[in-house]
C-alpha atoms as a PDB file:
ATOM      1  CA  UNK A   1     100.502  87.238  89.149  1.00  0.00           C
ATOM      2  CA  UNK A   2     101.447  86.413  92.773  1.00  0.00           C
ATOM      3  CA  UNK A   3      99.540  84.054  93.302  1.00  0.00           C
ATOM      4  CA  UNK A   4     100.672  82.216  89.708  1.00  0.00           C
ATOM      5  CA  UNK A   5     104.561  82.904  91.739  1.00  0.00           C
ATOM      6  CA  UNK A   6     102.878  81.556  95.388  1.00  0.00           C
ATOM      7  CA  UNK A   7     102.015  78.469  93.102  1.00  0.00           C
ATOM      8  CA  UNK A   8     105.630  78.051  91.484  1.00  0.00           C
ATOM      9  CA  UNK A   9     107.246  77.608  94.488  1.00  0.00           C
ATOM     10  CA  UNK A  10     108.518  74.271  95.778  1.00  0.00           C
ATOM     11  CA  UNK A  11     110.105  73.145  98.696  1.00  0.00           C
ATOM     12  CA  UNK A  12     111.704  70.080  99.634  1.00  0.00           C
ATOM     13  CA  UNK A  13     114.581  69.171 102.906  1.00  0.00           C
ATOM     14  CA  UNK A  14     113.655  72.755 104.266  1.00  0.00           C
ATOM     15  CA  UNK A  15     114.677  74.471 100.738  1.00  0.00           C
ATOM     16  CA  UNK A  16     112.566  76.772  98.689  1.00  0.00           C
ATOM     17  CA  UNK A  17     113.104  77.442  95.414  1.00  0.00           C
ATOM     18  CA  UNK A  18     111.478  79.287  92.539  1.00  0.00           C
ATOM     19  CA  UNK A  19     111.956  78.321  89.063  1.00  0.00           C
ATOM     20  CA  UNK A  20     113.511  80.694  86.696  1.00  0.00           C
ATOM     21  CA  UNK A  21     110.876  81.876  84.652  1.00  0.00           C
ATOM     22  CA  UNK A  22     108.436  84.980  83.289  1.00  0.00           C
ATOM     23  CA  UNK A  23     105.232  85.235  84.570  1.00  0.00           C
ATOM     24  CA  UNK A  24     102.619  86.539  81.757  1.00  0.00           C
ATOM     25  CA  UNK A  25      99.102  85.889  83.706  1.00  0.00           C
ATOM     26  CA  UNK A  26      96.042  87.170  82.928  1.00  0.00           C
ATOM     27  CA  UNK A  27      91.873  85.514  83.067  1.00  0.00           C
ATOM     28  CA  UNK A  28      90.799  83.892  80.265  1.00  0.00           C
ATOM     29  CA  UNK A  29      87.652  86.267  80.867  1.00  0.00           C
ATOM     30  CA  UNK A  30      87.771  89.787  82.670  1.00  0.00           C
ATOM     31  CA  UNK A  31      85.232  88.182  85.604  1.00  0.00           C
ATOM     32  CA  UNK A  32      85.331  85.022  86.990  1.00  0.00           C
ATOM     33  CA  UNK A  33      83.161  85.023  90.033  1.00  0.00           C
ATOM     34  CA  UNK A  34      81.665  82.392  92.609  1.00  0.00           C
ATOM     35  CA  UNK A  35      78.182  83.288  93.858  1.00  0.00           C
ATOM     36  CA  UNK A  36      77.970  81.983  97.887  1.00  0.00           C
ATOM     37  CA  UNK A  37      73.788  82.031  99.226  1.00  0.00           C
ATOM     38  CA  UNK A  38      74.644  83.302 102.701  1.00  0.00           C
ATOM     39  CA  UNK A  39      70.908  84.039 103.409  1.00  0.00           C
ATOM     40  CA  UNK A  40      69.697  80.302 102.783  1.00  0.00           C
ATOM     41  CA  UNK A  41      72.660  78.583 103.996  1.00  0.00           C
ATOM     42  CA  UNK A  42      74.564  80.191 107.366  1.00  0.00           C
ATOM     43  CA  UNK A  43      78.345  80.158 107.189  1.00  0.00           C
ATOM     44  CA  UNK A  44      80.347  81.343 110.235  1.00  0.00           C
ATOM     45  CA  UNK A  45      83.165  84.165 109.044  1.00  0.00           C
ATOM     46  CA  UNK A  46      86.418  81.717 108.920  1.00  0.00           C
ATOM     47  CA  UNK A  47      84.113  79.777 106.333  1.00  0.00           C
ATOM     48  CA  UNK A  48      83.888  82.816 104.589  1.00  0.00           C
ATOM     49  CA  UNK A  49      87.404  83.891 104.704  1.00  0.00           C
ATOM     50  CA  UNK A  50      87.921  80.355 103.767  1.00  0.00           C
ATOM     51  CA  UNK A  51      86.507  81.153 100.455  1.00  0.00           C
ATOM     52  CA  UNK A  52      88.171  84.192  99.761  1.00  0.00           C
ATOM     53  CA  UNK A  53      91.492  82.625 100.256  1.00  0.00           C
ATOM     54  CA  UNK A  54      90.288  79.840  98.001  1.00  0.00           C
ATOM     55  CA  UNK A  55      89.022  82.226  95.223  1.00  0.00           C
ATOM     56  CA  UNK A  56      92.137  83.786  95.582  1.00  0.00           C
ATOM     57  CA  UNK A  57      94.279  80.323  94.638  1.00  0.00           C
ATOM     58  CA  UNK A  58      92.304  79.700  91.674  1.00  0.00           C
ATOM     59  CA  UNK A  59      92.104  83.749  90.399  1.00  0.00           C
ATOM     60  CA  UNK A  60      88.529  84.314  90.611  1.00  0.00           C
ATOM     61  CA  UNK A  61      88.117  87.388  91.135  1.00  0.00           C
ATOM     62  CA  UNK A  62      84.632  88.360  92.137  1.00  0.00           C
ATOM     63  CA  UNK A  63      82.968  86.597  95.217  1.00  0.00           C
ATOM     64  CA  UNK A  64      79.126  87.604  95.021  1.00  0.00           C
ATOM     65  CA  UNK A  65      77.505  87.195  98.417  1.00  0.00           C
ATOM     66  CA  UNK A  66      73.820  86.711  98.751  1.00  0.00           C
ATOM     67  CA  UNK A  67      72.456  88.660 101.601  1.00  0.00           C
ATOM     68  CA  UNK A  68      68.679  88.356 101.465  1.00  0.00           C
ATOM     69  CA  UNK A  69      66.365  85.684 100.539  1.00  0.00           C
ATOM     70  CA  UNK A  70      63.023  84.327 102.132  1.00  0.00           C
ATOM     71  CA  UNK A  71      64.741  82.212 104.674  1.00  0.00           C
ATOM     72  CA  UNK A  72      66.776  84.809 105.996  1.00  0.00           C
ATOM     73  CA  UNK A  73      68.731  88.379 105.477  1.00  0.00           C
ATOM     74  CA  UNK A  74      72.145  88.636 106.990  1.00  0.00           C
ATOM     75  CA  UNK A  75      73.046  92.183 106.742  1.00  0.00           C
ATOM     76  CA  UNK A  76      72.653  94.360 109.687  1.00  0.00           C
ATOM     77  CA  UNK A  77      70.792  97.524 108.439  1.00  0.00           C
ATOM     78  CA  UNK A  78      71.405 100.638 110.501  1.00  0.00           C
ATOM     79  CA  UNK A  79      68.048 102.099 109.222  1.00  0.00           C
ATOM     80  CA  UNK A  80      66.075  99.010 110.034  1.00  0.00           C
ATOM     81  CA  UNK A  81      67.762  96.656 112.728  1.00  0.00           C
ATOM     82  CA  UNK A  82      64.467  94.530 112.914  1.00  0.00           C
ATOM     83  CA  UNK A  83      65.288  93.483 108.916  1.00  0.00           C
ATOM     84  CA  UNK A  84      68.172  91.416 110.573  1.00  0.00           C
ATOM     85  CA  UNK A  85      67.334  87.725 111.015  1.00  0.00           C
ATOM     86  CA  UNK A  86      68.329  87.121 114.890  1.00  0.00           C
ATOM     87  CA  UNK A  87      71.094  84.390 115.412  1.00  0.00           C
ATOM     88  CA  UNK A  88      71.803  84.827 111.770  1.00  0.00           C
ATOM     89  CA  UNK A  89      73.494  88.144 110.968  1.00  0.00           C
ATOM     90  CA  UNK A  90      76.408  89.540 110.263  1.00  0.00           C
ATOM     91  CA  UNK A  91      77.328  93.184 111.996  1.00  0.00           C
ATOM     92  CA  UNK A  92      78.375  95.750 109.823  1.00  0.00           C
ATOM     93  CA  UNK A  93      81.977  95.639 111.472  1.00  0.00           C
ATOM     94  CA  UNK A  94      82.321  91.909 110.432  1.00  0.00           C
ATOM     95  CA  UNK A  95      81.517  92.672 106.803  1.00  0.00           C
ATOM     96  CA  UNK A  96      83.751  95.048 106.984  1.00  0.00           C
ATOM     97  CA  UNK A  97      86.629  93.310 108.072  1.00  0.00           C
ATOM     98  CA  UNK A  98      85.572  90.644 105.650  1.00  0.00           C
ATOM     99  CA  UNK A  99      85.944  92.763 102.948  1.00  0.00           C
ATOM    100  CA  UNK A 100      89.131  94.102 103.592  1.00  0.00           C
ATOM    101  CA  UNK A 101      90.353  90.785 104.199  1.00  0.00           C
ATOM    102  CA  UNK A 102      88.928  90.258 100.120  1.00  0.00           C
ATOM    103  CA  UNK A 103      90.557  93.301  99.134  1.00  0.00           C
ATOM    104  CA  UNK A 104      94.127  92.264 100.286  1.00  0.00           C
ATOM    105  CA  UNK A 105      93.842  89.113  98.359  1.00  0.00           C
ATOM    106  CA  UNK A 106      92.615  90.559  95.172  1.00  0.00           C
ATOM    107  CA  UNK A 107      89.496  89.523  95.414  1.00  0.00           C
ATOM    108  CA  UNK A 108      85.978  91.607  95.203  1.00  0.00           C
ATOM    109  CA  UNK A 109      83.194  90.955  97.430  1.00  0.00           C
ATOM    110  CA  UNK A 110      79.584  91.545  95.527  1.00  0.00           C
ATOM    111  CA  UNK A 111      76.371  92.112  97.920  1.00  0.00           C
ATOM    112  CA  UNK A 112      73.263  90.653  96.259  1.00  0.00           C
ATOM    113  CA  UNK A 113      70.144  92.259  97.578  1.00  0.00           C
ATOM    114  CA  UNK A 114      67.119  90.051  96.586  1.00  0.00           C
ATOM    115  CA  UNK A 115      64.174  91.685  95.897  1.00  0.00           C
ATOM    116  CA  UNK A 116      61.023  92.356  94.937  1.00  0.00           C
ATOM    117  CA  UNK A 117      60.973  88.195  95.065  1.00  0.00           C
ATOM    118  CA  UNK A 118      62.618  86.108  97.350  1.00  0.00           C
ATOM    119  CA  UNK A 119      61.959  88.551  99.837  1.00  0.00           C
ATOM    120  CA  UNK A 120      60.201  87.043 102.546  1.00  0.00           C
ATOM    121  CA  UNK A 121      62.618  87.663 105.297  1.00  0.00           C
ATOM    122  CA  UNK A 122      62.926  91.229 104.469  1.00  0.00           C
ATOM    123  CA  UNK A 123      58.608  91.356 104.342  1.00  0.00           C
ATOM    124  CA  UNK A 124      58.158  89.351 107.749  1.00  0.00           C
ATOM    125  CA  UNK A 125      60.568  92.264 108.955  1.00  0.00           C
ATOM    126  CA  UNK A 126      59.059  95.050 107.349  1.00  0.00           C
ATOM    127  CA  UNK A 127      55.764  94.514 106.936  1.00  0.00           C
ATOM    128  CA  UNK A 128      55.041  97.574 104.960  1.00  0.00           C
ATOM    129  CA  UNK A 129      57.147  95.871 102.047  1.00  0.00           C
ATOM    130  CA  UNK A 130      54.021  93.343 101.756  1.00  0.00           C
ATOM    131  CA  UNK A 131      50.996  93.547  98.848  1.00  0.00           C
ATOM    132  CA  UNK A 132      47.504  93.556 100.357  1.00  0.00           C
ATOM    133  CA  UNK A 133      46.775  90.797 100.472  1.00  0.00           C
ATOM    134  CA  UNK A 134      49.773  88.872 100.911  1.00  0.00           C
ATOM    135  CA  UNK A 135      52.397  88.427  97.883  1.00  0.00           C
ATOM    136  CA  UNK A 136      55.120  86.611  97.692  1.00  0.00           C
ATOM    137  CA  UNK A 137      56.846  89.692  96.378  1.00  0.00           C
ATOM    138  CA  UNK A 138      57.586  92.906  97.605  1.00  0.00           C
ATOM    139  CA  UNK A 139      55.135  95.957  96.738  1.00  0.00           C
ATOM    140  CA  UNK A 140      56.209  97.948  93.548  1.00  0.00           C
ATOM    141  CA  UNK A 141      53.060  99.601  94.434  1.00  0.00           C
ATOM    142  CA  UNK A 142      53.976 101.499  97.074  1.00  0.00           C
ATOM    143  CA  UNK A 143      56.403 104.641  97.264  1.00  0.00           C
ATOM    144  CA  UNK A 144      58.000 103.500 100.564  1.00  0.00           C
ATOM    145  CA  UNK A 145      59.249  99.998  99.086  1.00  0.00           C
ATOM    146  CA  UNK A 146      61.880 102.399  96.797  1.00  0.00           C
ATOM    147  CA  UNK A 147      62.525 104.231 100.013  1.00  0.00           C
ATOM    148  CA  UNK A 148      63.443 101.304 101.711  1.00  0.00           C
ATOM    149  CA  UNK A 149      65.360  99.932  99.191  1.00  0.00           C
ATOM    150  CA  UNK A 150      67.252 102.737  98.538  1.00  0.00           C
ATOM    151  CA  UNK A 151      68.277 102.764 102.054  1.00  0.00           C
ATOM    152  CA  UNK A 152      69.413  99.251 101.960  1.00  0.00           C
ATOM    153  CA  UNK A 153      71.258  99.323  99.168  1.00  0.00           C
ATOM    154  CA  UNK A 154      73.289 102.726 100.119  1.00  0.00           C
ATOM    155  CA  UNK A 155      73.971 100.573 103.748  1.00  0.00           C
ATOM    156  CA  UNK A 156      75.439  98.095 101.376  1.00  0.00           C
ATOM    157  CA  UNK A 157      77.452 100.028  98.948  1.00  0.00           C
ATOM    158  CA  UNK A 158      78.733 101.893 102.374  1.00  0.00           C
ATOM    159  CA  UNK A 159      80.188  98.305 103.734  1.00  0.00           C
ATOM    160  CA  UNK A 160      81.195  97.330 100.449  1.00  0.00           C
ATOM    161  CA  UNK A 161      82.947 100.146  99.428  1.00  0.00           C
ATOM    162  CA  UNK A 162      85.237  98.943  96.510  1.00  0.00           C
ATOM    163  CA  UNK A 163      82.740  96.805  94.899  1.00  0.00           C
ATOM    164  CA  UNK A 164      82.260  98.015  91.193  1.00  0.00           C
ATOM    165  CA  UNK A 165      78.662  96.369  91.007  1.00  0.00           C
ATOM    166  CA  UNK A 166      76.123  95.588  93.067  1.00  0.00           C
ATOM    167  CA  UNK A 167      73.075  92.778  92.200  1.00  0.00           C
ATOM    168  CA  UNK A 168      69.579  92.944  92.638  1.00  0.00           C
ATOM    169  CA  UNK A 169      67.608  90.016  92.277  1.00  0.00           C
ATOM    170  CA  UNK A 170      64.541  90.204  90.637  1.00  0.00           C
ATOM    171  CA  UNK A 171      64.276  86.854  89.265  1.00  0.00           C
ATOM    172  CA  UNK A 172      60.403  84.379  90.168  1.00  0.00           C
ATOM    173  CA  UNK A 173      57.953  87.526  90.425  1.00  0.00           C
ATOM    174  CA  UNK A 174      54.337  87.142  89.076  1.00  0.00           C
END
């Protein structure tokens, strides 16, 4: 609704007015979303917060963030620091921040944590995620891949804090 009044406004000779009127504004559909693939293509923070501000004049809600992929994984893990692609990371703090900076304009930030496929970043970090021989997936095999995981995805849900969901990719595995 505020933004639907932000977008009534006018303003002309140093004037601004606001039409007389009743705003009744609601989604067509309860989640509109934009999916961004941080982990394949780099975007500094004010890009980012760029975004949000833009999901934020055209009411979508949701803003799904994809965090891992083969090329890279740009959250900072506590648990495993190596899992962080150097030169192309975000630290906890800036998530953070960039979700509070979501929050305040009504908007939801979703972490997307790919695996057991599109994983190769993660598996280069963590070798003990790999198959014998080498997959391209990670190893449902193995107790420790769940341990890891689990680990990962409580690091996420602990920066992103007032996201209702959480994805998991699982899409391309043989």
């Amino acid at each position: 609704g505020t933004t639907t009044l932000l977008q009534a406004l006018s303003a002309e000779d140093g004037e601004v007015t606001l039409p007389h009127m009743l705003v009744q504004d609601e989604p067509d559909a309860p989640y509109r979303g934009l999916w961004v693939d941080l982990a394949r293509q780099w975007h500094e923070l004010d890009t980012i917060r760029q975004i949000i501000v833009m999901c934020r004049w055209y009411k979508i809600g949701y803003l799904q963030l994809h965090l891992t992929d083969d090329q890279s994984c740009v959250f900072t893990s506590k648990a495993y620091p190596e899992a962080a692609s150097p030169g192309r990371h975000y630290t906890t703090g800036e998530l953070r921040a960039l979700e509070a900076f979501a929050k305040a304009r009504g908007v939801t930030i979703i972490p997307e944590l790919e695996a057991p496929g599109h994983s190769g970043a993660l598996r280069k970090a963590l070798p003990r995620l790999q198959c014998a021989p080498a997959g391209g997936a990670m190893c449902p095999g193995r107790e420790g891949t769940y341990e890891v995981l689990d680990v990962l995805v409580g690091e996420m849900l602990d920066v992103f804090r007032s996201t209702p969901y959480m994805h998991m990719g699982c899409d391309e595995v043989n």
